[in-house]
C-alpha atoms as a PDB file:
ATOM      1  CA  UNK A   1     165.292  74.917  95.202  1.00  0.00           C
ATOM      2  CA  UNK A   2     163.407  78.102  96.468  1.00  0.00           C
ATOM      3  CA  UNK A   3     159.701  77.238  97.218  1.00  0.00           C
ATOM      4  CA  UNK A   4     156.817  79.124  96.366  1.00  0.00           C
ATOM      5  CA  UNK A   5     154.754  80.541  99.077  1.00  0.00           C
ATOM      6  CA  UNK A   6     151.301  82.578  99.484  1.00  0.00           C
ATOM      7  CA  UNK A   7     151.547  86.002 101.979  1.00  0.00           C
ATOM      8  CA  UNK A   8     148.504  86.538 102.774  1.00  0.00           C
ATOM      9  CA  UNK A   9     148.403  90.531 103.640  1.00  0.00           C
ATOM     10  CA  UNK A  10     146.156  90.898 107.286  1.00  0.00           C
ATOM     11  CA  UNK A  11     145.673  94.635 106.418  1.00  0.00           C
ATOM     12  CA  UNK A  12     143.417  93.376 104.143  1.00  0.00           C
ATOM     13  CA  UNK A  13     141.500  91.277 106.434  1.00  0.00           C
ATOM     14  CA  UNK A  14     138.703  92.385 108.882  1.00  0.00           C
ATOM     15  CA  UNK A  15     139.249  92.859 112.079  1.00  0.00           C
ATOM     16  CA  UNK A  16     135.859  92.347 113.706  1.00  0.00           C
ATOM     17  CA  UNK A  17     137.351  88.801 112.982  1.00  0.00           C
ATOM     18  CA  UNK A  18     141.073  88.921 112.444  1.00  0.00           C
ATOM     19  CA  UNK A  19     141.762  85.742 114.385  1.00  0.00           C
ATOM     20  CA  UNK A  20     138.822  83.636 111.908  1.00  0.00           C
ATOM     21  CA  UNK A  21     140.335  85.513 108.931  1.00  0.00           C
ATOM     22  CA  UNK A  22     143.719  83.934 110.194  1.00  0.00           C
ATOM     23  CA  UNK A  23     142.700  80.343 110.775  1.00  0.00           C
ATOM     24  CA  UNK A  24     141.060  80.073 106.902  1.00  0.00           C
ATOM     25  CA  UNK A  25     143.933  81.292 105.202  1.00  0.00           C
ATOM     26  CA  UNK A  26     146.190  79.564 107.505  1.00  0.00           C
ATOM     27  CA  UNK A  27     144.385  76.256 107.336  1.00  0.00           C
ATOM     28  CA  UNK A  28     143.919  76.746 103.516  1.00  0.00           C
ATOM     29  CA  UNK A  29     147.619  76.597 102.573  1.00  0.00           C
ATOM     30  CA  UNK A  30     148.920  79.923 103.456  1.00  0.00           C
ATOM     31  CA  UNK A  31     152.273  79.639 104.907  1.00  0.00           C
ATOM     32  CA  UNK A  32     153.273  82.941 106.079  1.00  0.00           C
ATOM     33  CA  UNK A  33     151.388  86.239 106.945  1.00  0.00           C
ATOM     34  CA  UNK A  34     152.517  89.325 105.862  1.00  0.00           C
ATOM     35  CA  UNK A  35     152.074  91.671 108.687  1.00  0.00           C
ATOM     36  CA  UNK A  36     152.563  95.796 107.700  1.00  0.00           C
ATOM     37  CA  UNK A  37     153.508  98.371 109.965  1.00  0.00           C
ATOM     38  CA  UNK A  38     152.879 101.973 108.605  1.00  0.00           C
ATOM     39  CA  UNK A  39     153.800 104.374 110.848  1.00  0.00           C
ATOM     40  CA  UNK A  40     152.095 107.817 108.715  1.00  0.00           C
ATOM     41  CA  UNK A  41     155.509 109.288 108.041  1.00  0.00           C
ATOM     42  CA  UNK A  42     157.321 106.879 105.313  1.00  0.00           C
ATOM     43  CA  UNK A  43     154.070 105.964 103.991  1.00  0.00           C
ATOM     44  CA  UNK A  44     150.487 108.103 104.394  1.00  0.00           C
ATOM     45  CA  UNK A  45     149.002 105.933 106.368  1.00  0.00           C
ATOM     46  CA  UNK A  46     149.040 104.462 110.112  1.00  0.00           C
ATOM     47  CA  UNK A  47     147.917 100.725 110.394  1.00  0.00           C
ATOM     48  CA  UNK A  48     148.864  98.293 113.603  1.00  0.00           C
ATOM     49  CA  UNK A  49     152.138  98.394 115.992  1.00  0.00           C
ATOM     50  CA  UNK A  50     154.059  95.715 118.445  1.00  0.00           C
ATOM     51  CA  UNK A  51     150.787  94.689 120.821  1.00  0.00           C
ATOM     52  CA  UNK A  52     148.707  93.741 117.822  1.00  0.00           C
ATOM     53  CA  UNK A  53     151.615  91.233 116.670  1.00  0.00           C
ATOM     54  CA  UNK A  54     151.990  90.019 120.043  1.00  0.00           C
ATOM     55  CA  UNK A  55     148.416  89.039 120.378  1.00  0.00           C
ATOM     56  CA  UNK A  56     148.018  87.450 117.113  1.00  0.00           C
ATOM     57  CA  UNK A  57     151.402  85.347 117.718  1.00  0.00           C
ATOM     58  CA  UNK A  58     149.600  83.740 120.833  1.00  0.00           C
ATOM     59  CA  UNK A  59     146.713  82.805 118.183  1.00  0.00           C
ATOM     60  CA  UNK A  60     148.909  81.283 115.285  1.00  0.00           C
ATOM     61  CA  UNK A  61     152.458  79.332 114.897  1.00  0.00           C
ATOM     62  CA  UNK A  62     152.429  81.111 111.216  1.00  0.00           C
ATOM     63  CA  UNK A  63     155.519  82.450 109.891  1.00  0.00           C
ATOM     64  CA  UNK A  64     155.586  86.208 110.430  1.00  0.00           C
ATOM     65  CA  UNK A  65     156.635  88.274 107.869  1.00  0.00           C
ATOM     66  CA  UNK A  66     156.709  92.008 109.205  1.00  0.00           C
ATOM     67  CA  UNK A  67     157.378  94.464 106.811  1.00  0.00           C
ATOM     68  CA  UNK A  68     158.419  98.231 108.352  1.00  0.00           C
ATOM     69  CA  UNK A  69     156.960 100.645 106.290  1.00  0.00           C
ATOM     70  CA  UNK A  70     158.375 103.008 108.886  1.00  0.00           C
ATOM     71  CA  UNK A  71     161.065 105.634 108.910  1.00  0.00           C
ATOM     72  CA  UNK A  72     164.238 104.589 110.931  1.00  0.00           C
ATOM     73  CA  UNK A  73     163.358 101.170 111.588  1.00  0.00           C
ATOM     74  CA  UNK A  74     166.551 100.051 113.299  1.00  0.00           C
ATOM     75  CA  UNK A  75     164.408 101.828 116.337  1.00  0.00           C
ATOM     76  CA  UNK A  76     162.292  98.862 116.800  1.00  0.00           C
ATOM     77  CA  UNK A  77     163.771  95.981 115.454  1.00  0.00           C
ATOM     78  CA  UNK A  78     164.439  93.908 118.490  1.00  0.00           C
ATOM     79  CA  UNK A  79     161.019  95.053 119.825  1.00  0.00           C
ATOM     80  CA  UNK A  80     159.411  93.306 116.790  1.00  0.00           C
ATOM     81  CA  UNK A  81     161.260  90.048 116.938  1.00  0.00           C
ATOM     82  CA  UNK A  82     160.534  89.866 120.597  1.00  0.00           C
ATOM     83  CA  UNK A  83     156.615  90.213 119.599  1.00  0.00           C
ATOM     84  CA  UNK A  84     156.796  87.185 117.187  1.00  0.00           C
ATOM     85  CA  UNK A  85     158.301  88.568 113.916  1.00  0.00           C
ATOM     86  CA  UNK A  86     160.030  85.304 111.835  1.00  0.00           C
ATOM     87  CA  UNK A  87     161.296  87.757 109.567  1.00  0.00           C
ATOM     88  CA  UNK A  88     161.616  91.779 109.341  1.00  0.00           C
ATOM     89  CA  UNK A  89     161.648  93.639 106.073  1.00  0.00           C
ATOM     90  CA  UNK A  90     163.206  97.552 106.031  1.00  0.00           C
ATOM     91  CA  UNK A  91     162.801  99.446 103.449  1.00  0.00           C
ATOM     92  CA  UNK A  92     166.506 100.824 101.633  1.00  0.00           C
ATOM     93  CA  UNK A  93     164.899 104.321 100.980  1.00  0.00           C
ATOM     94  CA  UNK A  94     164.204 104.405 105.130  1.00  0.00           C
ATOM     95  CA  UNK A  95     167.375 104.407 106.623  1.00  0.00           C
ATOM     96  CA  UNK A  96     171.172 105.224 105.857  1.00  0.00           C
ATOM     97  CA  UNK A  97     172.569 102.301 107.071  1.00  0.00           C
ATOM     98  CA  UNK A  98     171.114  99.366 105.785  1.00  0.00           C
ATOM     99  CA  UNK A  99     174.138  96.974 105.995  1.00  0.00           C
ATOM    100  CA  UNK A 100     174.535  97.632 109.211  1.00  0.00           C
ATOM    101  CA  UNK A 101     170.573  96.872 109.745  1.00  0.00           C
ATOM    102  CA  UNK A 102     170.122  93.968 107.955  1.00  0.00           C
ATOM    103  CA  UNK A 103     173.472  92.462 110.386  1.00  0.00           C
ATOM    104  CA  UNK A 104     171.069  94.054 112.895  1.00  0.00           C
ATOM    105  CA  UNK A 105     168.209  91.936 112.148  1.00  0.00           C
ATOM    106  CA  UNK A 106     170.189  88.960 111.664  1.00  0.00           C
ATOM    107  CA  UNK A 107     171.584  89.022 115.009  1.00  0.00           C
ATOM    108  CA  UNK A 108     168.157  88.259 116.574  1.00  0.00           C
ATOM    109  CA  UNK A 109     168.103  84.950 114.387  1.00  0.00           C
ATOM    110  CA  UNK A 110     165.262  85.832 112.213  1.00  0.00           C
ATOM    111  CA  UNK A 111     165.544  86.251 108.983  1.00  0.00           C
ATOM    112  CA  UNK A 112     166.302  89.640 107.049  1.00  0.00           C
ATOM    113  CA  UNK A 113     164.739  91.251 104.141  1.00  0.00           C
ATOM    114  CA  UNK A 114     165.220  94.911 102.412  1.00  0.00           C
ATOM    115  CA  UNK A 115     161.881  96.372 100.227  1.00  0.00           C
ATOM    116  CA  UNK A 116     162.423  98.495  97.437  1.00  0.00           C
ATOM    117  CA  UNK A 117     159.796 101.215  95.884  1.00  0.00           C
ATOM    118  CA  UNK A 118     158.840 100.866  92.245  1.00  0.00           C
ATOM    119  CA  UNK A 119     161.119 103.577  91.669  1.00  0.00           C
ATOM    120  CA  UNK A 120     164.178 102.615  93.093  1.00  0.00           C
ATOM    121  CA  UNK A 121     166.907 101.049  91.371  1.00  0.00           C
ATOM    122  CA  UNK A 122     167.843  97.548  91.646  1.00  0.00           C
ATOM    123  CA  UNK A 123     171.663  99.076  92.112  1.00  0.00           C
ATOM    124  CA  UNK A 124     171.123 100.412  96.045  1.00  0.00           C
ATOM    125  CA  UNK A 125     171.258  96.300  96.843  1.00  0.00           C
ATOM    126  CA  UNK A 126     174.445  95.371  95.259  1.00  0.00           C
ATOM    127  CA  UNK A 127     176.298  96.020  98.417  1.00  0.00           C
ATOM    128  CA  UNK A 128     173.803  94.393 100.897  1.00  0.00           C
ATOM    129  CA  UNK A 129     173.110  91.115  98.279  1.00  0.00           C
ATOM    130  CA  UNK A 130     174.894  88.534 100.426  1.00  0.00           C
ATOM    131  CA  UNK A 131     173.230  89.391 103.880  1.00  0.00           C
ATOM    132  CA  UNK A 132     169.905  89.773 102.776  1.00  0.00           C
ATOM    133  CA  UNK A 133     167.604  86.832 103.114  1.00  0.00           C
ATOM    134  CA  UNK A 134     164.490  88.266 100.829  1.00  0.00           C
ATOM    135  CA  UNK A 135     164.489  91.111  98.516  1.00  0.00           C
ATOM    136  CA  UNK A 136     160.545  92.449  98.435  1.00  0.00           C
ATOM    137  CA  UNK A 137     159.776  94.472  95.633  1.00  0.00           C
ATOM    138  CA  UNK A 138     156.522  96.324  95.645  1.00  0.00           C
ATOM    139  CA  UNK A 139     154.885  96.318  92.417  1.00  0.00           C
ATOM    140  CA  UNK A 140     152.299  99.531  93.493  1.00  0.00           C
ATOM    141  CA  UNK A 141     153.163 102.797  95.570  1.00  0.00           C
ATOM    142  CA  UNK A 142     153.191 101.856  99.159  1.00  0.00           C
ATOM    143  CA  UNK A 143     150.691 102.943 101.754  1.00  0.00           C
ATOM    144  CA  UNK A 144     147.586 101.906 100.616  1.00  0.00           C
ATOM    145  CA  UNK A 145     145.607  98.277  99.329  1.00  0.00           C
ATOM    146  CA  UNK A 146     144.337  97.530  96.289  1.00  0.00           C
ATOM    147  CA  UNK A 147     146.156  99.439  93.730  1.00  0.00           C
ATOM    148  CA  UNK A 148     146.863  97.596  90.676  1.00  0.00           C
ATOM    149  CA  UNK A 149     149.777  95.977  89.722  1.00  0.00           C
ATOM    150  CA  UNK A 150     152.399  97.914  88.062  1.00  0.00           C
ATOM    151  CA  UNK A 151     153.142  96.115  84.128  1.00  0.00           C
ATOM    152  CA  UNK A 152     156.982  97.600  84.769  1.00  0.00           C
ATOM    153  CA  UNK A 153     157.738  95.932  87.699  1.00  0.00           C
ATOM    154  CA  UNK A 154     157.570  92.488  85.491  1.00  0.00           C
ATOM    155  CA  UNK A 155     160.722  93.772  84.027  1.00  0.00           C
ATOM    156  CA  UNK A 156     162.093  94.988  87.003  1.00  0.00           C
ATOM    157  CA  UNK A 157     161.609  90.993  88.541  1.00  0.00           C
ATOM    158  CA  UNK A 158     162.997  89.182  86.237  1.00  0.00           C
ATOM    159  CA  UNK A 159     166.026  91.440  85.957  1.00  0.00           C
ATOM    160  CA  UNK A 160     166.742  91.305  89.856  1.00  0.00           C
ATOM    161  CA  UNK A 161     166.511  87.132  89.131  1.00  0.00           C
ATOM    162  CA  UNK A 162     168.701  87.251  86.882  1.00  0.00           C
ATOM    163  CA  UNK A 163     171.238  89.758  89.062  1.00  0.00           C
ATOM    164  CA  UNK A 164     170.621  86.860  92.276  1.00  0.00           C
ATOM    165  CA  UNK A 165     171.527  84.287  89.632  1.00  0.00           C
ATOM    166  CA  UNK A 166     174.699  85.808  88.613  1.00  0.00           C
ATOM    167  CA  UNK A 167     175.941  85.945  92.462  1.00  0.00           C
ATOM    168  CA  UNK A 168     174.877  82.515  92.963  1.00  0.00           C
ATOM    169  CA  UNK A 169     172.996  83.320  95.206  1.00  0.00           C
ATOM    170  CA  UNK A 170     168.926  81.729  96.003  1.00  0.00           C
ATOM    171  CA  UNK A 171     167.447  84.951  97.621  1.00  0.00           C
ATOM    172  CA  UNK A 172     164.011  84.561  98.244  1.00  0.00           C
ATOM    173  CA  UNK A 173     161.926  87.601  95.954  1.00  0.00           C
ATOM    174  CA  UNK A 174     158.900  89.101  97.289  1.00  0.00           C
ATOM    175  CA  UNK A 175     156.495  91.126  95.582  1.00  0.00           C
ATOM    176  CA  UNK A 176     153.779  93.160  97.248  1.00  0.00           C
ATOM    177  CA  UNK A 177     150.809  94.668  95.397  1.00  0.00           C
ATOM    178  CA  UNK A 178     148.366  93.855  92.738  1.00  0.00           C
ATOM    179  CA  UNK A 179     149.124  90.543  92.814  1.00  0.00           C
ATOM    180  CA  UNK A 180     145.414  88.663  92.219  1.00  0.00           C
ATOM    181  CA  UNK A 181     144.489  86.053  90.031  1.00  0.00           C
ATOM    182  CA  UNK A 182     145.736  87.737  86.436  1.00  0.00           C
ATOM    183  CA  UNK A 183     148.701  88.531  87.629  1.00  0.00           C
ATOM    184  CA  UNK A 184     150.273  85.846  90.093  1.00  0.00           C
ATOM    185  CA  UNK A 185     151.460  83.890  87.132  1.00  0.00           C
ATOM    186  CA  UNK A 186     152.806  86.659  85.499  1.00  0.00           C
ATOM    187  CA  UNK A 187     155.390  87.610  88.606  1.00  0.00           C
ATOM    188  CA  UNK A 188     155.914  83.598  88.899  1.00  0.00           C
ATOM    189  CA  UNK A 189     157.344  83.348  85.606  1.00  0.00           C
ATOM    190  CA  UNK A 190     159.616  86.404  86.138  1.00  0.00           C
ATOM    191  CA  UNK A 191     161.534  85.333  89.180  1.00  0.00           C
ATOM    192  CA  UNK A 192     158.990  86.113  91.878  1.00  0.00           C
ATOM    193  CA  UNK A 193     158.460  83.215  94.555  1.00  0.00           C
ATOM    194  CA  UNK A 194     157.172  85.080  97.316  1.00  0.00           C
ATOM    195  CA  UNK A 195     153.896  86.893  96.588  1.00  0.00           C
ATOM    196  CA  UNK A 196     151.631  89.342  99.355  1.00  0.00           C
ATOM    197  CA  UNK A 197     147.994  88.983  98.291  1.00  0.00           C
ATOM    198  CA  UNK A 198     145.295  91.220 100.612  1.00  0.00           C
ATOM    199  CA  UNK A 199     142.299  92.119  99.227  1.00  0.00           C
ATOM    200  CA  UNK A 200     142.439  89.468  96.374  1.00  0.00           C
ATOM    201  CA  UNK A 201     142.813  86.702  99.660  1.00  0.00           C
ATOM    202  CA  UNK A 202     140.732  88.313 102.823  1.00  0.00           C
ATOM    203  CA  UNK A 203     136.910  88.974 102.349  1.00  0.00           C
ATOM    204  CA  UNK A 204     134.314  86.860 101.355  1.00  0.00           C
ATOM    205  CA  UNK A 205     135.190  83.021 100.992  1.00  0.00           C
ATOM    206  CA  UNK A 206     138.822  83.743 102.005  1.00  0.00           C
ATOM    207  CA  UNK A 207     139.536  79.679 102.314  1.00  0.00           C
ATOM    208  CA  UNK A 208     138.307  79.675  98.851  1.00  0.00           C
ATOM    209  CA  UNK A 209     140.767  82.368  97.793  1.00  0.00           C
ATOM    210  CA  UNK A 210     143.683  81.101  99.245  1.00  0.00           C
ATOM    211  CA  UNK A 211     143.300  77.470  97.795  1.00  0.00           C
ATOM    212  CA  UNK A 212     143.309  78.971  94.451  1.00  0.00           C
ATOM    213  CA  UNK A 213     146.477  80.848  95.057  1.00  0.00           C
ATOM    214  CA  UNK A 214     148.146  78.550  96.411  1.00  0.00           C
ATOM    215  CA  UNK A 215     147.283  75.642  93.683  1.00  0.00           C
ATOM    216  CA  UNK A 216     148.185  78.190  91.153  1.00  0.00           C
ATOM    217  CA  UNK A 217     151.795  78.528  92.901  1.00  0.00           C
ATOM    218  CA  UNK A 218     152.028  74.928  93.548  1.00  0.00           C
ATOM    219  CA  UNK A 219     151.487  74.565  89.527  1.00  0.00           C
ATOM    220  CA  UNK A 220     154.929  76.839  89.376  1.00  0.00           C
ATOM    221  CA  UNK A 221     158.483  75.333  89.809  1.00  0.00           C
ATOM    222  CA  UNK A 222     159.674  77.855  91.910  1.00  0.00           C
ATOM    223  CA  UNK A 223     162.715  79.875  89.619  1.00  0.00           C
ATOM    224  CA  UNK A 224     166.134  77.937  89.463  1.00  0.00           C
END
């Protein structure tokens, strides 16, 4: 049985005190942290690179869950893993081989995960299904925090479930944006068992936050 797990998103976090921002949500149930790399080319913006990972992995024992919002990413992926990564997400839309990176990313023993836009079909993962480890569909346009949640993507969940199902296969399914309070229950109940949560976690009584979102998973079988 898949389990359901909070992904806290640091981007959303501040970093006059990312390492106390860390240890609350950490401490508070969070079992992963979802760590972005934008690089301003497949996505506006620009956020943090390899030496910002590597000094946050001497702070926490956290899953990492780094997610390459970054165009070519079989570039960097051993440089990643080497800085801490647990897991590395590519998008399909940023490279032409994504078979041959998600075998890529395997072979450094962490796990492997492809991200899909709101816009892209579910049918560029039917030949990558079996070697991918997490499927991470983002539910706004990437690039940016605190967007609201897209009410199509719902569909979009539960039909990629159902797809997983079908293979017999237990792939973990992220989603990534918009996902607060009103709407964790509603991407639970489609298939979802991963979620990313920034600004809805990180801010004022973060510990808080995160104890809600987690009991609120915890409530959820995860999706069988």
């Amino acid at each position: 049985m898949r389990k359901n797990i909070l992904a806290p998103s640091i981007l959303a976090a501040d970093f006059n005190h990312l390492q106390q921002d860390i240890q609350q949500t950490v401490e508070a149930g969070a079992e992963y942290l979802h760590i972005d790399v934008m690089d301003g080319m497949f996505v506006p913006s620009i956020s943090f690179g390899m030496p910002v990972i590597q000094s946050i992995r001497k702070t926490t024992d956290c899953f990492f869950d780094v997610h390459l919002m970054i165009e070519q990413p079989e570039r960097y992926i051993e440089e990643f893993v080497k800085c801490g990564a647990d897991s590395v997400t590519v998008h399909a839309e940023a490279t032409k081989h994504l078979h041959r990176v998600m075998q890529q990313i395997k072979a450094c023993g962490v796990k492997a995960g492809v991200a899909l836009n709101p816009s892209t079909p579910l049918s560029v993962l039917d030949y990558v299904l079996e070697e991918t480890d997490m499927i991470l569909l983002m539910t706004v346009n990437p690039g940016f925090g605190g967007q609201k949640y897209i009410p199509q993507m719902t569909g979009k969940i539960r039909t990629l479930r159902q797809k997983l199902i079908e293979r017999g296969l237990e792939t973990d399914i992220q989603v990534d944006g918009g996902v607060n309070a009103d709407t964790i229950r509603e991407v639970l109940g489609a298939g979802a068992n991963i979620c990313v949560a920034g600004s809805a976690v990180f801010g004022t009584q973060t510990a808080e936050k995160t104890r809600e979102f987690v009991k609120i998973m915890n409530e959820y079988t995860a999706y069988e």
